[in-house]
Protein backbone atom coordinates (compact mmCIF):
# COMPACT_ATOMS: atom_id res chain seq x y z
CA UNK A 1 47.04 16.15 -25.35
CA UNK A 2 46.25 15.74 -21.54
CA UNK A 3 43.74 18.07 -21.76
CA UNK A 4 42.00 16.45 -24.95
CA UNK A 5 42.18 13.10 -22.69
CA UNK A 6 40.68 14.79 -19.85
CA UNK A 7 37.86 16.18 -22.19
CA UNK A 8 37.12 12.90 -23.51
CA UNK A 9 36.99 10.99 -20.38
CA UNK A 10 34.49 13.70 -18.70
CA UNK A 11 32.44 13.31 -22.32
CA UNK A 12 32.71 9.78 -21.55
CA UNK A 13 31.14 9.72 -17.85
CA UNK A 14 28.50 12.52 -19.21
CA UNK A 15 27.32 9.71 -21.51
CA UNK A 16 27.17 6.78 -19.35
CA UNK A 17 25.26 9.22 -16.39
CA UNK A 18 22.72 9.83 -19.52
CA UNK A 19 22.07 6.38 -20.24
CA UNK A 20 21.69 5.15 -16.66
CA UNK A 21 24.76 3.58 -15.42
CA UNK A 22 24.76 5.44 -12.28
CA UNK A 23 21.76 4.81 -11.58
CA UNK A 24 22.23 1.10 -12.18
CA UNK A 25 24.93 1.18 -9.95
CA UNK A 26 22.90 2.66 -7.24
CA UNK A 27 20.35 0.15 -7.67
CA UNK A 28 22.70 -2.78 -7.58
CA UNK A 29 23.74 -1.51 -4.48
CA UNK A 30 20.39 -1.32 -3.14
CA UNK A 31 19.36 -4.82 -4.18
CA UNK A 32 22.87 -6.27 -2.32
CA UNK A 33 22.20 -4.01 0.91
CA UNK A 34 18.51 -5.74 0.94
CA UNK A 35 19.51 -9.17 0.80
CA UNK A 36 22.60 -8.23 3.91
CA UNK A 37 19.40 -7.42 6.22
CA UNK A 38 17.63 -10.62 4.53
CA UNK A 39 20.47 -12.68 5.86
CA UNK A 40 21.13 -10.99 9.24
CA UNK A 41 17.11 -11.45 10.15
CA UNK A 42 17.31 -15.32 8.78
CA UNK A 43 20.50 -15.56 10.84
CA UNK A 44 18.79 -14.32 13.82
CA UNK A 45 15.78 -16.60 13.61
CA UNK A 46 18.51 -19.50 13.20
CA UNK A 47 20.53 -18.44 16.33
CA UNK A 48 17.48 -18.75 18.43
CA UNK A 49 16.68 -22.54 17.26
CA UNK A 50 18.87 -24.22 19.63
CA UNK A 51 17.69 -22.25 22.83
CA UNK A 52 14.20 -22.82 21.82
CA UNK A 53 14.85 -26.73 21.14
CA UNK A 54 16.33 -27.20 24.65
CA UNK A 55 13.56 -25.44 26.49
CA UNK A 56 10.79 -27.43 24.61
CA UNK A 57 13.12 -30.86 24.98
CA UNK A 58 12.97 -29.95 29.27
CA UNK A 59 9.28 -30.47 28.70
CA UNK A 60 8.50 -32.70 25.74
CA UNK A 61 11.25 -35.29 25.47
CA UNK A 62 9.01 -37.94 24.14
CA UNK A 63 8.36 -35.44 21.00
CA UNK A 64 11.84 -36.36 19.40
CA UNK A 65 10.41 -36.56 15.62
CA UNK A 66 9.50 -32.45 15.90
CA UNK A 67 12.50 -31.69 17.47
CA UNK A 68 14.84 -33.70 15.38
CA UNK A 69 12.75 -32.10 12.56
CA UNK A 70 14.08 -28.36 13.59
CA UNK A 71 17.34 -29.08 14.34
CA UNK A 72 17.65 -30.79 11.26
CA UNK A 73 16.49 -28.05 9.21
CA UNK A 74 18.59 -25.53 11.31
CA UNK A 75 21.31 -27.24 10.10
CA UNK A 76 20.30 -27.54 6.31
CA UNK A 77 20.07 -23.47 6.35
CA UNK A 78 23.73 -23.12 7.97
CA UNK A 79 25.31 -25.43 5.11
CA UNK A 80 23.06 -23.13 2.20
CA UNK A 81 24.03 -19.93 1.93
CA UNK A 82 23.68 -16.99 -0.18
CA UNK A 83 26.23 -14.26 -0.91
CA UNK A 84 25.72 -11.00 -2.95
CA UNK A 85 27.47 -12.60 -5.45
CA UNK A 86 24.96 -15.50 -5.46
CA UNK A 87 22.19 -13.19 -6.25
CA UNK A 88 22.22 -13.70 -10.39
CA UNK A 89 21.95 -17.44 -10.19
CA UNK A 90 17.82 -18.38 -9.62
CA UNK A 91 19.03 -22.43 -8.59
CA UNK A 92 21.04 -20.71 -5.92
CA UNK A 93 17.84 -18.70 -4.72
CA UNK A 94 15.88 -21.47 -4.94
CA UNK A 95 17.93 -23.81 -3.12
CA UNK A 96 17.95 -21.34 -0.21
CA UNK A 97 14.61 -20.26 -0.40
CA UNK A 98 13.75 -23.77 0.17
CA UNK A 99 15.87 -24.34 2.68
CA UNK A 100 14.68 -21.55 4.81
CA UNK A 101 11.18 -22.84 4.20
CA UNK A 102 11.76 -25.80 5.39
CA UNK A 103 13.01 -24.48 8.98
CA UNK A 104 9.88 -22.16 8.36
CA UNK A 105 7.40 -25.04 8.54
CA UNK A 106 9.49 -27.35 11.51
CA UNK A 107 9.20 -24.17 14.11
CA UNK A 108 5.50 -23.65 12.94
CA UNK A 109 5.17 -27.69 13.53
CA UNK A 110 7.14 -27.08 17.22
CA UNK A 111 4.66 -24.31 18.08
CA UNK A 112 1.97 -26.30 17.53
CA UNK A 113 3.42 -29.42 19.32
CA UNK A 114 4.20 -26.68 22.30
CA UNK A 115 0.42 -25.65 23.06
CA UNK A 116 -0.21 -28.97 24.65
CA UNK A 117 2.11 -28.47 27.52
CA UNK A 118 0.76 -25.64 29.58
CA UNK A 119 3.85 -25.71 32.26
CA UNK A 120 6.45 -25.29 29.00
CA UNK A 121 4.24 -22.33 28.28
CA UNK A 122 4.41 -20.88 31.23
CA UNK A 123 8.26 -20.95 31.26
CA UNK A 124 9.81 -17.64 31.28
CA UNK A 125 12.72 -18.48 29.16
CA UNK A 126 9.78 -20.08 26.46
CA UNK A 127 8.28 -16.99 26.29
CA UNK A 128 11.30 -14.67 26.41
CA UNK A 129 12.14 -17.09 23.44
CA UNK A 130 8.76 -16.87 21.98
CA UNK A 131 8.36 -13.21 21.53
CA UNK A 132 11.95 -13.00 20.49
CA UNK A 133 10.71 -15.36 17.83
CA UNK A 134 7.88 -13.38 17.45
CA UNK A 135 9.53 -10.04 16.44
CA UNK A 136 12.33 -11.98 14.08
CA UNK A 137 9.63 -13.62 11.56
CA UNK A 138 7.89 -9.87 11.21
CA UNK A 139 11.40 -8.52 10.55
CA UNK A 140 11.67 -11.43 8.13
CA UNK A 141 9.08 -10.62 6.20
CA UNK A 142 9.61 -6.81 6.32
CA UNK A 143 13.60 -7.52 4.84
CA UNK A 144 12.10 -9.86 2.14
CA UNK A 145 9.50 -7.60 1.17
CA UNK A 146 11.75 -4.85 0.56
CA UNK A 147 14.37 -7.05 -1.19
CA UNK A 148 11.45 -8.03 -3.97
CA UNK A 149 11.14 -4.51 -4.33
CA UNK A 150 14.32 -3.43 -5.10
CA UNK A 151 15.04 -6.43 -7.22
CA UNK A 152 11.68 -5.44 -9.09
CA UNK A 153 12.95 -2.17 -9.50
CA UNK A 154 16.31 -2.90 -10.40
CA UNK A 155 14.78 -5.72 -12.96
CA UNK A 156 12.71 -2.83 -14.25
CA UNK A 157 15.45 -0.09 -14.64
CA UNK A 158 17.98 -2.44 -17.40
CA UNK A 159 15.18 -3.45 -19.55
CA UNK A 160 14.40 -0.02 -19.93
CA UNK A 161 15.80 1.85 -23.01
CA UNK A 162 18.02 3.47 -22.81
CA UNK A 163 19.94 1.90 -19.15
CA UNK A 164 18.98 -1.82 -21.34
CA UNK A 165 22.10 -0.98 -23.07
CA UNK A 166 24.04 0.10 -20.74
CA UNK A 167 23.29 -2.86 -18.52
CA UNK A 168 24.12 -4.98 -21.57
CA UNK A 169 27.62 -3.13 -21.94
CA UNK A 170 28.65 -3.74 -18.69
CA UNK A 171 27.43 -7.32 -17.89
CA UNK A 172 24.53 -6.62 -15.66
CA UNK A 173 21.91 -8.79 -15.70
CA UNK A 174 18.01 -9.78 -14.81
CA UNK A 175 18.08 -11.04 -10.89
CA UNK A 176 16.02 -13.84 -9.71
CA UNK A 177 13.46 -13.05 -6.93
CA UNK A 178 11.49 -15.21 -4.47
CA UNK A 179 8.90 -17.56 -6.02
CA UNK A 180 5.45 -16.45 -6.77
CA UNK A 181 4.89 -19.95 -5.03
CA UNK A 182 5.85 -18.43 -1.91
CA UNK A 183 4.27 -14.91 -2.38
CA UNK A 184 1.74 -15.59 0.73
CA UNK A 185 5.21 -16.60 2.77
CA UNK A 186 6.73 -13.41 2.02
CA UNK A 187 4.09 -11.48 3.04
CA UNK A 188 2.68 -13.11 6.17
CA UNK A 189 4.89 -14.07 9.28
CA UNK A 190 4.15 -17.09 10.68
CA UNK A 191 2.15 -17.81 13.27
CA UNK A 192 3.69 -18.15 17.10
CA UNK A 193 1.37 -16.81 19.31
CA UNK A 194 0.88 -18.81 22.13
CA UNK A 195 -2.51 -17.09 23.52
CA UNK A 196 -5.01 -18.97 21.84
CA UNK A 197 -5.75 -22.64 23.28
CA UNK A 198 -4.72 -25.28 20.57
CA UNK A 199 -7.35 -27.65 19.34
CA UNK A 200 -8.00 -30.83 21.43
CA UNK A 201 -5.67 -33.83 19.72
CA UNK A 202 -8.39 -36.71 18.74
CA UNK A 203 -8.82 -39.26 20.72
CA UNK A 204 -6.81 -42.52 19.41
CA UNK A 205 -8.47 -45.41 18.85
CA UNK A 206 -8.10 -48.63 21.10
């Protein structure tokens, strides 16, 4: 009687490797590992926000409405978070892409605020701070690039017959990925380099 059990239980794993649920599995895994590196790169960008505020507030005080503007938006991102176990529901995704976005375009805002004070750019600590910024929007964009991927292929693999029914046996279901609205995002870093002169502000009328 063991035996028989035994038999049918390997029968049973034979059947479920045939129709893709290891494989599933595997790709599940992939698409949570993804978004960990997603979140540790985002996390990184955020931890250098309040450095970079401070240096830029030690030569632009009057430019409160920029600054406020980040440190808002670094604080939006801390209170919206995704876990793995967030990654099914697209209100979820959208919530934090758009969080993230918004930091996005209040640093790019800051950067551009910063090329009109040549001694802030000339600040070690700014530019320690600047390529540090730098090299965590590329890795950004690299960790969200291969997310998409793996959700695409792990979007493609259960509505494929036969893993679609397996997927549908065992619960697993079509993931959400990042808007096609913010396709160009995820594919270009933004811009912070600092060696190009910024255009001359126009002259205000009096």
């Amino acid at each position: 009687m063991k035996l028989l059990r035994t038999l049918a239980l390997l029968l049973v794993i034979a059947g479920l490797s045939g129709c893709g649920y290891n494989a599933i599995q595997r790709q599940d895994e992939a698409v949570k590992g993804s978004w960990s590196e997603v979140l540790n790169q985002y996390q990184r960008r955020a931890d250098l926000v309040p450095n970079l505020v401070n240096t830029v507030k030690g030569y632009a005080q009057h430019e409160e409405r920029v600054l406020t503007e980040v440190t808002n938006a670094r604080a939006k991102v801390g209170s919206t978070q995704l876990t793995t176990d967030d990654l099914n529901n697209p209100e979820k995704l959208k919530q934090f892409q758009a969080a993230q976005g918004e930091l996005s375009s209040a640093l790019s805002r800051l950067m551009v605020v910063s090329e009109n004070y040549p001694q802030l750019k000339a600040d070690g600590l700014f530019q320690n701070l600047q390529a540090q910024l730098e090299g965590t929007e590329n890795r950004i964009t690299v960790a969200r690039n291969r997310y998409v991927k793996e959700v695409q292929e792990y979007n493609s693999m259960i509505r494929t017959f036969p893993n679609n029914l397996t997927a549908k046996m065992f619960g697993y279901q079509v993931k959400p990925n990042f808007s096609v609205e913010n396709e160009k995002a995820i594919s270009t870093a933004p811009t912070v380099d600092f060696g190009s002169p910024a255009p001359a502000p126009a002259a205000s009328a009096h």
